[in-house]
Protein backbone atom coordinates (compact mmCIF):
# COMPACT_ATOMS: atom_id res chain seq x y z
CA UNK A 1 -36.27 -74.67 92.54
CA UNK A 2 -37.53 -72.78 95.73
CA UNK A 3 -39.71 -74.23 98.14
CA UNK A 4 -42.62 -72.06 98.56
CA UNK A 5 -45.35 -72.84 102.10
CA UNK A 6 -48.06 -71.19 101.70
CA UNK A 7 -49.07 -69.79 105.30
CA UNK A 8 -52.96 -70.11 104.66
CA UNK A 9 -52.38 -74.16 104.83
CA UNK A 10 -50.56 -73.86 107.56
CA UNK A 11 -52.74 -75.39 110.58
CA UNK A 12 -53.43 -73.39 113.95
CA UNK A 13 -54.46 -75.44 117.15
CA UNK A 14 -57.66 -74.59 116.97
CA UNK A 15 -58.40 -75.60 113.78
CA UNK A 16 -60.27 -78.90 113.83
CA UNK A 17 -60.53 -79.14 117.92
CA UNK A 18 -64.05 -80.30 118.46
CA UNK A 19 -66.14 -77.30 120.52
CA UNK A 20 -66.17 -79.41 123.46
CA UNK A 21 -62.70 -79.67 123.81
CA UNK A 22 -62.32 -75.98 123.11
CA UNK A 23 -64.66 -75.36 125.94
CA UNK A 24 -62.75 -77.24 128.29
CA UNK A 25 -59.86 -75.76 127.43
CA UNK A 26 -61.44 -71.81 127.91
CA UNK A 27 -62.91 -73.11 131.32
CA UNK A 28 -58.86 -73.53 132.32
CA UNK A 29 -57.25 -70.92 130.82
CA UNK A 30 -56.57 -67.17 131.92
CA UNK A 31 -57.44 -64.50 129.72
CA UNK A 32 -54.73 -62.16 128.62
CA UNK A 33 -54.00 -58.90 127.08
CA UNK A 34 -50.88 -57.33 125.61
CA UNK A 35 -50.38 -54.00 123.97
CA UNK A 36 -49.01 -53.43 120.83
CA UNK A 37 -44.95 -53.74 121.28
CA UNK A 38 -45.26 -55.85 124.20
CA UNK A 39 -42.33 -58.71 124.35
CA UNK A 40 -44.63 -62.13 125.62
CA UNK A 41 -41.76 -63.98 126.35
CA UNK A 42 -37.73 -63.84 125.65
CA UNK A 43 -35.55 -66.33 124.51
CA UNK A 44 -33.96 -68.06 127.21
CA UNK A 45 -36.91 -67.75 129.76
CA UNK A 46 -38.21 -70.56 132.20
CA UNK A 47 -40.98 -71.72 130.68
CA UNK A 48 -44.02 -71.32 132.96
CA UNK A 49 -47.07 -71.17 131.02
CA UNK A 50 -48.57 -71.47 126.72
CA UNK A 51 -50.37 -69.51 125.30
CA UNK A 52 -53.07 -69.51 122.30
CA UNK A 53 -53.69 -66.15 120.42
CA UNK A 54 -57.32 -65.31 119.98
CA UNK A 55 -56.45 -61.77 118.68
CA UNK A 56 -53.56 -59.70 117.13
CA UNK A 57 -50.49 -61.23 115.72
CA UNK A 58 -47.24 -62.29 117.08
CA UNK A 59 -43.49 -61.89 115.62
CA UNK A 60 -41.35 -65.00 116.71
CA UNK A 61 -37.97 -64.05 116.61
CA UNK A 62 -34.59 -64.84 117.37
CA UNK A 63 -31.09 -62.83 117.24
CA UNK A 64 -28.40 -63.26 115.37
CA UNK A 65 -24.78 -64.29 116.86
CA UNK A 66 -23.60 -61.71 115.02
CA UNK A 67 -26.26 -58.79 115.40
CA UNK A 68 -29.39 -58.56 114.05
CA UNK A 69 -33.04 -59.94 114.24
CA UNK A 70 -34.07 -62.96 112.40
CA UNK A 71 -37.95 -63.50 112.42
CA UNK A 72 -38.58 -66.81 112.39
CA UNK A 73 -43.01 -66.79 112.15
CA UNK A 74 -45.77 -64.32 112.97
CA UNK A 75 -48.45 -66.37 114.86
CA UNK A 76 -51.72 -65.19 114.76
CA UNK A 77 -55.56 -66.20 115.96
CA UNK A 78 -55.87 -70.15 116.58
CA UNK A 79 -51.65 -70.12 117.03
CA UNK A 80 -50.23 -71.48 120.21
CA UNK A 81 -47.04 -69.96 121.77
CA UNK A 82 -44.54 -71.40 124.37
CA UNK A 83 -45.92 -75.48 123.25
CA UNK A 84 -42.20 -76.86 122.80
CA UNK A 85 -40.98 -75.05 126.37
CA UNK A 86 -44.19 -76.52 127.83
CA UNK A 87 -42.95 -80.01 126.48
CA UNK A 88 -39.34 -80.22 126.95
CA UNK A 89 -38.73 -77.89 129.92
CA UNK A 90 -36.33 -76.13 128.07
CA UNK A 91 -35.71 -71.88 128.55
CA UNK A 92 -38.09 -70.28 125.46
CA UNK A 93 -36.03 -70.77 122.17
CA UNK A 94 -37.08 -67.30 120.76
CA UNK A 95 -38.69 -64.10 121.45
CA UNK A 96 -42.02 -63.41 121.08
CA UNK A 97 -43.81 -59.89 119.97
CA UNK A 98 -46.92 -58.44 120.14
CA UNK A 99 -47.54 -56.93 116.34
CA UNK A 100 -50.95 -55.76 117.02
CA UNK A 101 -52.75 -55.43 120.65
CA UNK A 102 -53.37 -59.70 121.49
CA UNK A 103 -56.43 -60.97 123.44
CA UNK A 104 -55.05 -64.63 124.61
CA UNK A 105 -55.66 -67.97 126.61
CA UNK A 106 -52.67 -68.30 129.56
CA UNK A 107 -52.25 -72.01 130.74
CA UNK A 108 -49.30 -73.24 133.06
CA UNK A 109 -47.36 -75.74 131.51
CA UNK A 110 -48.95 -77.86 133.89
CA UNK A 111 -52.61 -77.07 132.89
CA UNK A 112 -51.37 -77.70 129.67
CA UNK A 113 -49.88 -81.01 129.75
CA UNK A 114 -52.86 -82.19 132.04
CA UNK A 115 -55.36 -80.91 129.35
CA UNK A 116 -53.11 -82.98 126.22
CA UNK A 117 -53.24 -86.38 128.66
CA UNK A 118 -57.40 -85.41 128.94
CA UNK A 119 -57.85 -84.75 125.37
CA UNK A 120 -56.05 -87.31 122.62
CA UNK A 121 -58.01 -85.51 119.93
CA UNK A 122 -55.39 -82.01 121.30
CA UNK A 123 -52.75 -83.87 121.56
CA UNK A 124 -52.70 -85.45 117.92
CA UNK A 125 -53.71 -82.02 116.96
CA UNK A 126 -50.52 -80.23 118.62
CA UNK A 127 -48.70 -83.10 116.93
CA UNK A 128 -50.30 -82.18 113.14
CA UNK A 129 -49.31 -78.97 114.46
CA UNK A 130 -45.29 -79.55 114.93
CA UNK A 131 -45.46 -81.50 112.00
CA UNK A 132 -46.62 -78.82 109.59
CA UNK A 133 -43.93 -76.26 111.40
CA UNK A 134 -41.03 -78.62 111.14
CA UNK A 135 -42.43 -78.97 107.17
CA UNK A 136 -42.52 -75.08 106.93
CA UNK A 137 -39.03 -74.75 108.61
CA UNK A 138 -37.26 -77.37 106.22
CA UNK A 139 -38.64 -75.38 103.27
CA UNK A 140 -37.42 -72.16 104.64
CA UNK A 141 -34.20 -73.91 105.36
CA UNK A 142 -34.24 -75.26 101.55
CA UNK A 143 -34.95 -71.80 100.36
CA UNK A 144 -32.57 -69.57 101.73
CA UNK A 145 -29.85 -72.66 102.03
CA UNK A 146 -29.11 -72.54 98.00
């Protein structure tokens, strides 16, 4: 039997962050723009700052050892980008593509980690958050491991 995620259940950030903590966290971050075919970030980059995608949609994607691409998600509005390099000060583990033109929120990875020790109610989001990915990932794994 394949395991099968469906990607409108999969949570964003945003989704269930009170509109005060939203607000504090738009008072911090940068607005950013990126063209159509822009790379964000590569894999193996310092880690200096997340991102959350208000617009567009990004390919995450990593290369094979071998040759080719392997897309691992497309983000889109509500995503964050760069939250595990922001946690573990580790280089980026993938690439990451504008798909579309993407309007986004820039925070340093200290911004970031200040604004999760100011607001529990992000924190246990971002934690829902890794959950449901690590979920999605196992079923991926499950699928395309038989």
């Amino acid at each position: 039997m394949k395991a099968m995620v469906d990607r409108r259940k999969v949570p964003t950030f945003l989704d269930g962050l009170a509109l005060a903590d939203l607000q504090s966290l738009e008072k911090t971050a940068i607005p950013k723009d990126f063209p159509a075919g822009t790379t964000i970030f590569r894999e193996g980059d310092r880690s200096d700052h997340v991102l959350i995608v208000k617009g567009g949609r990004v390919k995450i994607a990593t290369l094979r050892r071998g040759g080719g691409e392997i897309v691992l998600a497309e983000r889109g509005p509500g995503d964050i980008l760069g939250e595990l390099s922001a946690l573990d000060g580790r280089p980026r583990s993938a690439d990451a593509v504008a798909l579309d033109e993407v309007s986004a929120l820039s925070l340093t990875t200290d911004e970031f980690s200040d604004y999760l020790r100011r607001t529990p109610s992000a924190a246990v989001r971002l934690l829902e958050l890794l959950t449901s990915r690590l979920r999605q990932a196992d079923a991926k794994f499950v699928e395309f491991g038989e």
